[in-house]
Protein backbone atom coordinates (compact mmCIF):
# COMPACT_ATOMS: atom_id res chain seq x y z
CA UNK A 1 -21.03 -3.95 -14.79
CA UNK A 2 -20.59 -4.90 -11.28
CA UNK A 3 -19.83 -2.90 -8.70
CA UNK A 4 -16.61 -2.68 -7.11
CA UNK A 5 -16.12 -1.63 -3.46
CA UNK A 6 -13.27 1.24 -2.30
CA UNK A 7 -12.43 1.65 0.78
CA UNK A 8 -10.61 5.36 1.63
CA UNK A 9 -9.04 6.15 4.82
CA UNK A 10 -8.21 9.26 4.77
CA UNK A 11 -8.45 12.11 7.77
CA UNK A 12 -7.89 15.27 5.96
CA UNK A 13 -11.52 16.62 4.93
CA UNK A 14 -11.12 18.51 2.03
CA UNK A 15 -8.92 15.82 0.55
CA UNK A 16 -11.21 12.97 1.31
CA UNK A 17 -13.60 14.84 -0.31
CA UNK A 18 -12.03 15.41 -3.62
CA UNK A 19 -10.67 11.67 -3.42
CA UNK A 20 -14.82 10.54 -3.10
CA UNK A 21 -15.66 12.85 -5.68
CA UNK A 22 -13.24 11.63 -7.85
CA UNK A 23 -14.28 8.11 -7.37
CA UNK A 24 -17.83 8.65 -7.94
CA UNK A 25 -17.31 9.83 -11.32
CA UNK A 26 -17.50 6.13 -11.94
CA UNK A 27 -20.44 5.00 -11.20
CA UNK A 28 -19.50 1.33 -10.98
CA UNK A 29 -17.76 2.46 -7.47
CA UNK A 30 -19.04 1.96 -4.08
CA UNK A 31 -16.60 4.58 -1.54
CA UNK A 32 -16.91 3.60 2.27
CA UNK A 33 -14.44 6.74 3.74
CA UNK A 34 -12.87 6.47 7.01
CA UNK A 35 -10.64 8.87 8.58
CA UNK A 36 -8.38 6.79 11.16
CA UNK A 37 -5.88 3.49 10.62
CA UNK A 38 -8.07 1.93 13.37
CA UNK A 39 -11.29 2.27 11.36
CA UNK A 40 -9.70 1.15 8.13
CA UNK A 41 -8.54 -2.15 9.75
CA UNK A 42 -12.19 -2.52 11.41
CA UNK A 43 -14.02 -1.30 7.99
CA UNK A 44 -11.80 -4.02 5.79
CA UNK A 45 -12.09 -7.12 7.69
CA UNK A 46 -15.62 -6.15 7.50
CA UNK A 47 -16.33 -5.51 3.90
CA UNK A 48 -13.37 -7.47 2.30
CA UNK A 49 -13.26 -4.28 -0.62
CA UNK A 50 -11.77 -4.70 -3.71
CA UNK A 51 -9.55 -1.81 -3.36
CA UNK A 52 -8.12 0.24 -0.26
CA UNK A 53 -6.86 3.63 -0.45
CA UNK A 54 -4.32 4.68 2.38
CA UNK A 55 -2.57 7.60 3.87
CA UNK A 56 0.51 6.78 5.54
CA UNK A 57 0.15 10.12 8.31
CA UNK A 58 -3.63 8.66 9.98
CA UNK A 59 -4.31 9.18 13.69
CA UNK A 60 -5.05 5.81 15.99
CA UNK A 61 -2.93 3.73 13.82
CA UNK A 62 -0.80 5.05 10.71
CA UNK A 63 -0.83 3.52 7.30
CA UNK A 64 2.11 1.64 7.18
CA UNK A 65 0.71 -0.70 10.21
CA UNK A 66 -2.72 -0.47 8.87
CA UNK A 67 -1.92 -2.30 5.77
CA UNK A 68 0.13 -5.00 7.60
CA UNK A 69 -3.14 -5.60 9.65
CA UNK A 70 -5.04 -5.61 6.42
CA UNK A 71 -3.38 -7.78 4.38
CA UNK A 72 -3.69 -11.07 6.90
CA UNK A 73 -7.64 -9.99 7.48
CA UNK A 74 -8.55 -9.67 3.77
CA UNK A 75 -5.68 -10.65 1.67
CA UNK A 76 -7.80 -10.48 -1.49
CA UNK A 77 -8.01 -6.51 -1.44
CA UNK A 78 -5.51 -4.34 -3.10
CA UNK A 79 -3.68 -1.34 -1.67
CA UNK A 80 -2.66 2.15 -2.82
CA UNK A 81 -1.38 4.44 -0.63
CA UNK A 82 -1.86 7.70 -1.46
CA UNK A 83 0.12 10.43 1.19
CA UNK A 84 2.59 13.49 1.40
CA UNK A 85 5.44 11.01 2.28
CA UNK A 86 7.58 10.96 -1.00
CA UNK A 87 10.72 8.62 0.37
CA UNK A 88 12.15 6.39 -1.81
CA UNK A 89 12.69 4.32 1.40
CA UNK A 90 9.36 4.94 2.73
CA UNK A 91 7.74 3.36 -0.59
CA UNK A 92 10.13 0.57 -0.73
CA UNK A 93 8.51 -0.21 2.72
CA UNK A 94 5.01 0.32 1.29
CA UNK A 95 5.81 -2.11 -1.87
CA UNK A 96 7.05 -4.45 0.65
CA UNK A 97 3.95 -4.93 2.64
CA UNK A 98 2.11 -5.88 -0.36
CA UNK A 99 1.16 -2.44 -1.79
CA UNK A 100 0.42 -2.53 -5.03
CA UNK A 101 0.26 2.01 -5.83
CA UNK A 102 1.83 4.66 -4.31
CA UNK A 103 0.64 7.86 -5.38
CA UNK A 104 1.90 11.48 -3.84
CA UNK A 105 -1.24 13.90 -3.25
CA UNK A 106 0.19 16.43 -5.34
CA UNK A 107 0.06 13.66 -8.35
CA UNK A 108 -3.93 13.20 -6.92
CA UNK A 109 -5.27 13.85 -10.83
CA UNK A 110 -4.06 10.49 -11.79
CA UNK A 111 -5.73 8.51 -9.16
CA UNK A 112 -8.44 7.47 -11.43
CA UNK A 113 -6.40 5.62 -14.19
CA UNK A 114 -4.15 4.02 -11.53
CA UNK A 115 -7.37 2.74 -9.66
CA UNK A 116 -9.07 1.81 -12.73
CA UNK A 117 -5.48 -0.34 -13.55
CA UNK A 118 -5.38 -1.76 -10.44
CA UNK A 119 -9.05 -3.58 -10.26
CA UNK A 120 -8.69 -4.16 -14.01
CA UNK A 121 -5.59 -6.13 -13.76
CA UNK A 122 -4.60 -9.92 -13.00
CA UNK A 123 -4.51 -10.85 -9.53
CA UNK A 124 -1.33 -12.82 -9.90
CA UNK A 125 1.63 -11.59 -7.38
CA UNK A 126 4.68 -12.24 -9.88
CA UNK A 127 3.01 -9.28 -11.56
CA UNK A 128 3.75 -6.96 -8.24
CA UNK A 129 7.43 -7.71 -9.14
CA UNK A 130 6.91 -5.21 -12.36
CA UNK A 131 7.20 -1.98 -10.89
CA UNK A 132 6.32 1.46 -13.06
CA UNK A 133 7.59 4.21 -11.50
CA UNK A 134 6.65 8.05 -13.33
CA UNK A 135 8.36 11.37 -11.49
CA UNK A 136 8.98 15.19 -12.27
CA UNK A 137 12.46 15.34 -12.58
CA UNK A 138 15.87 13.52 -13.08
CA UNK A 139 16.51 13.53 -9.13
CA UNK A 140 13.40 11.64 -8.37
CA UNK A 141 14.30 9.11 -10.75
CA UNK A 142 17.80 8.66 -9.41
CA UNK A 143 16.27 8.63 -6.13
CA UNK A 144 14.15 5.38 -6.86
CA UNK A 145 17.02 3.58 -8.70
CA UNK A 146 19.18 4.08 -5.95
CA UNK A 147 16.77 2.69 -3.68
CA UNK A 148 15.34 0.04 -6.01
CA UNK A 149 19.36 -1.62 -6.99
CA UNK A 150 20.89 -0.47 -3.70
CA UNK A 151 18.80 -2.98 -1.95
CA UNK A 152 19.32 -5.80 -3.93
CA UNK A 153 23.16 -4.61 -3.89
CA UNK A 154 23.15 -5.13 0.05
CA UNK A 155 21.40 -7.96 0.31
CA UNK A 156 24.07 -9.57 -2.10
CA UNK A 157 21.71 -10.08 -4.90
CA UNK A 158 21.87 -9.03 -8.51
CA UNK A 159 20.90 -5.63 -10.45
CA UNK A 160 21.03 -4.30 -13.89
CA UNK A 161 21.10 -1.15 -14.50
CA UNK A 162 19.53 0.13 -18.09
CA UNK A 163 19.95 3.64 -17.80
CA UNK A 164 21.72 6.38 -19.90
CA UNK A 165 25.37 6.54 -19.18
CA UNK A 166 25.40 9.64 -17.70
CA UNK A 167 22.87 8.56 -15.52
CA UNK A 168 24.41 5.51 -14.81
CA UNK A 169 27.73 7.85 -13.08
CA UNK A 170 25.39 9.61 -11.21
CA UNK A 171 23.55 6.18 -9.56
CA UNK A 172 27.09 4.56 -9.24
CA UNK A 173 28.21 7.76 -7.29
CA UNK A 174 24.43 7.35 -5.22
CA UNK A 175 25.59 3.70 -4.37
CA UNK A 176 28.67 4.02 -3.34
CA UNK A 177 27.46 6.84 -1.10
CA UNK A 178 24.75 4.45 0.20
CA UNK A 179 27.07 1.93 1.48
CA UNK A 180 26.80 -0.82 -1.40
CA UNK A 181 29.70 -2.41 -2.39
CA UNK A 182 28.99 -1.42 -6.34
CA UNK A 183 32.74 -1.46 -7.80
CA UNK A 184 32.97 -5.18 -5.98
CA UNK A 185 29.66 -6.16 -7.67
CA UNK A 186 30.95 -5.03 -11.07
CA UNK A 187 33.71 -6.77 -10.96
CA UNK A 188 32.19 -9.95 -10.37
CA UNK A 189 29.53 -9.40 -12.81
CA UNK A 190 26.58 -9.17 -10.37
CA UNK A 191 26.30 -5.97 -11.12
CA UNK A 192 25.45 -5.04 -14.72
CA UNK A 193 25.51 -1.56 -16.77
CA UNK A 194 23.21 -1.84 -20.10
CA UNK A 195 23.10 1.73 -22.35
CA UNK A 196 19.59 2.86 -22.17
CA UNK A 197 20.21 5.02 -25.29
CA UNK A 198 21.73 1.83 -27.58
CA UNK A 199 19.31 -1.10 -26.54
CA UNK A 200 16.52 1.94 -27.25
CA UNK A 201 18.25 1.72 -31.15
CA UNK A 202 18.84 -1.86 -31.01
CA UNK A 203 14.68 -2.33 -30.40
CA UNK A 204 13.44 -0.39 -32.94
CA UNK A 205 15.88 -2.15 -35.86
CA UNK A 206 16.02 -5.62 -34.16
CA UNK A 207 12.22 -6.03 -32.40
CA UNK A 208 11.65 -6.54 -28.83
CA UNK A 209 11.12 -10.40 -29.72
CA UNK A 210 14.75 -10.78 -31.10
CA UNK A 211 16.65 -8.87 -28.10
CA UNK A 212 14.60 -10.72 -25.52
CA UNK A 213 17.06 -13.76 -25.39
CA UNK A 214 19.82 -11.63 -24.54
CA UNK A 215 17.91 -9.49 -21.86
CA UNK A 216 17.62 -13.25 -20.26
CA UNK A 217 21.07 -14.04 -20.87
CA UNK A 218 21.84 -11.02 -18.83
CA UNK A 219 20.18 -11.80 -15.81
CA UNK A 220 21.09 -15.30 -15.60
CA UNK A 221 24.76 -13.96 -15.73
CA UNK A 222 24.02 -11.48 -13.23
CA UNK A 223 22.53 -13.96 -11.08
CA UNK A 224 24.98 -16.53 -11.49
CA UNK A 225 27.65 -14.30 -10.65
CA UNK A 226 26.54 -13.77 -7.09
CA UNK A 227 26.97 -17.47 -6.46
CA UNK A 228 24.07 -18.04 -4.09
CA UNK A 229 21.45 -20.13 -4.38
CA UNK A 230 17.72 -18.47 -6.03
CA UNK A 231 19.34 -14.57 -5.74
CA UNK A 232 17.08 -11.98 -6.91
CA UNK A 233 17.86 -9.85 -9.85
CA UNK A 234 16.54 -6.12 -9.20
CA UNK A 235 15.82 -4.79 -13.35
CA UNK A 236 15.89 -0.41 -13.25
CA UNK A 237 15.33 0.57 -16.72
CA UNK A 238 14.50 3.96 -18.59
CA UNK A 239 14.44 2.33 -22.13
CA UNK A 240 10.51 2.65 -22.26
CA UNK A 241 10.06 5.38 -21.20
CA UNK A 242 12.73 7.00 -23.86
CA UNK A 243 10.86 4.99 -26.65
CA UNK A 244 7.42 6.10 -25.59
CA UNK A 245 9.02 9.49 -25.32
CA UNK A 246 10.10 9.43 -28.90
CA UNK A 247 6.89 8.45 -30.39
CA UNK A 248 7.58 4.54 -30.38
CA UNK A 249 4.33 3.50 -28.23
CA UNK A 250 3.87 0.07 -29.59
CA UNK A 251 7.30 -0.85 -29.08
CA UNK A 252 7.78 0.49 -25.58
CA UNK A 253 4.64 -1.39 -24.70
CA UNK A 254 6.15 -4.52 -26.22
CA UNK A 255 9.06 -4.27 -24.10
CA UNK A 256 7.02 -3.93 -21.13
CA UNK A 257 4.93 -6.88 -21.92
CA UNK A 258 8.58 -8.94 -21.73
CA UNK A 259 8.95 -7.77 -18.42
CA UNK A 260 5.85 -9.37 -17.41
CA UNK A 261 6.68 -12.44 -19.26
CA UNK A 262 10.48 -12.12 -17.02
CA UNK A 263 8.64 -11.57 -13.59
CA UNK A 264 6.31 -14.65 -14.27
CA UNK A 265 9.13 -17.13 -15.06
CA UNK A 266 12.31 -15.87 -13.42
CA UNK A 267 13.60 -14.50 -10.42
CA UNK A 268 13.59 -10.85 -11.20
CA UNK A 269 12.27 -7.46 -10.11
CA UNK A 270 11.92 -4.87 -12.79
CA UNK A 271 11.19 -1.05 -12.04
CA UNK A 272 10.75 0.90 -15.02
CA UNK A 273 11.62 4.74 -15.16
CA UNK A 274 9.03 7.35 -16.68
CA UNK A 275 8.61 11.06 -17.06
CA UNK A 276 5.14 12.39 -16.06
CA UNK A 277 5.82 14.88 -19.63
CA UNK A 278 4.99 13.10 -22.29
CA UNK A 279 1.71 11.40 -20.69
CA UNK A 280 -2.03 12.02 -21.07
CA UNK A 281 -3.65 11.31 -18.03
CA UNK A 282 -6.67 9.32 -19.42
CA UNK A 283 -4.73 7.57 -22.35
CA UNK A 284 -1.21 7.29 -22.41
CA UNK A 285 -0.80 7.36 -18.66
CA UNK A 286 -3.73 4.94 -18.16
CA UNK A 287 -2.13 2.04 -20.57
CA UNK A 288 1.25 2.53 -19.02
CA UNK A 289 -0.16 1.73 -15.58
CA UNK A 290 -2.03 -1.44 -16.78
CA UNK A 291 1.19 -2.97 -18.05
CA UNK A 292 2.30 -3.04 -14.51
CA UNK A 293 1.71 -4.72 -11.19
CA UNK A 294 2.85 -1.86 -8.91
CA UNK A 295 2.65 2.20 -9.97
CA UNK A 296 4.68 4.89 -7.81
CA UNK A 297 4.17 7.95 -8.87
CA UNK A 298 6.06 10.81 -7.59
């Protein structure tokens, strides 16, 4: 097998530590740690690694600006941040630079399988527009879909929401609060509201393969309805997550393999919603995050 070099940047000790350690336990992995933004710049232009692991709080130069640095000086390696910052704003930012992981230290035990999914998986950027994003509670979810569609929502561009419909009054509440001009978006259709709960039942009678011409129908409405030229179409859904919840692996993973098929050929972003319950942390948890080009986990 060959081996595959890490870069960590990380200036707590005792955390570095247990980051190297866990690393290790693969023997395939070469770990070069640093413990300042400065040095991570220096130590990636110089070694070009296949993966970098960042903290956003680093003296000399913090994360954030790190990876901007990086990612015109070795464009070929892939970042995860891993950090105490748990904004839904702050990882927007982080996805935006070309991250392709965020991962709060308190979620740390998972870093393996998200690595391993990360150097494992294609290199092609369309796939960075198929988010996965797993937190504790209901808020944090909310939190990320309010983030995730407000944006598009201000920038005039489409989303579709497929959430349950209670959860769908709570994010239009959320939006509205955030500025976006949601009940304006509805009514022109640029903003669309899809039953998590239904489509969930509609999959498992139907197939994934039968409802996927109507999830493209959807989008193209939704994009067409913001009459501008090449608009993005920001995709939150729960609907995996619920199946995979229920027992229905294969067909949540089928779903999510449409959404990679949707990011290569459209204009869409699609962030998918997921407890951290129902997951085994080397199985389960590890399959989820290969199906995606991004993982936040919260």
């Amino acid at each position: 097998m060959p081996q595959l070099n890490i870069l960590l940047a990380e200036d707590f000790v005792p955390f570095r530590e247990f980051v190297c350690g866990e690393l290790r336990r693969r023997p395939e992995f070469r770990v070069v740690a640093v413990a300042d933004g400065l040095a991570a710049v220096q130590q990636a232009e110089e070694l070009r690694p296949d993966l970098i692991l960042l903290d956003i709080s680093l003296p000399a130069l913090d994360g954030l600006s790190a990876a901007r640095r990086i990612r015109s000086l070795s464009p070929g390696s892939r970042i995860v941040f891993v950090t105490q910052e748990a904004g839904p704003d702050v990882i927007h930012e982080a996805l935006n630079i070309g991250a392709q992981g965020y991962i709060h230290k308190t979620r740390a035990r998972h870093l393996l399988p998200v690595v391993e999914s990360m150097l494992g998986g294609s290199s092609d950027a369309a796939r960075h527009g198929h988010q996965a994003q797993f937190g504790s509670d209901e808020t944090t979810m909310l939190e990320a879909a309010e983030c995730f569609l407000g944006s598009a929502l201000t920038a005039n561009d489409a989303a579709v929401a497929v959430t349950t419909w209670p959860h769908t009054r709570q994010l239009l509440e959320r939006l509205r609060n955030r500025g976006a001009d949601v009940d304006a978006a509805i009514l022109r259709g640029s903003f669309v509201q899809v039953d998590a709960g239904e489509l969930a039942s509609r999959l498992l009678s139907d197939g994934v393969a039968r409802w996927r011409p109507s999830l493209i129908q959807t989008i193209e409405s939704a994009a067409f309805a913001t009459q501008r030229p090449r608009p993005r179409v920001a995709v939150f859904g729960e609907c995996a997550s619920m199946l995979w919840a229920a027992g229905h692996v294969d067909v949540a993973l089928d779903l999510e393999r449409v959404g990679h098929q949707l990011v290569d050929t459209m204009p869409v972003q699609i962030m998918c919603a997921y407890s951290m319950l129902p997951f085994d942390p080397d199985e389960g948890f590890g399959a989820v995050c290969a199906h995606h080009g991004a993982v936040i986990i919260r």
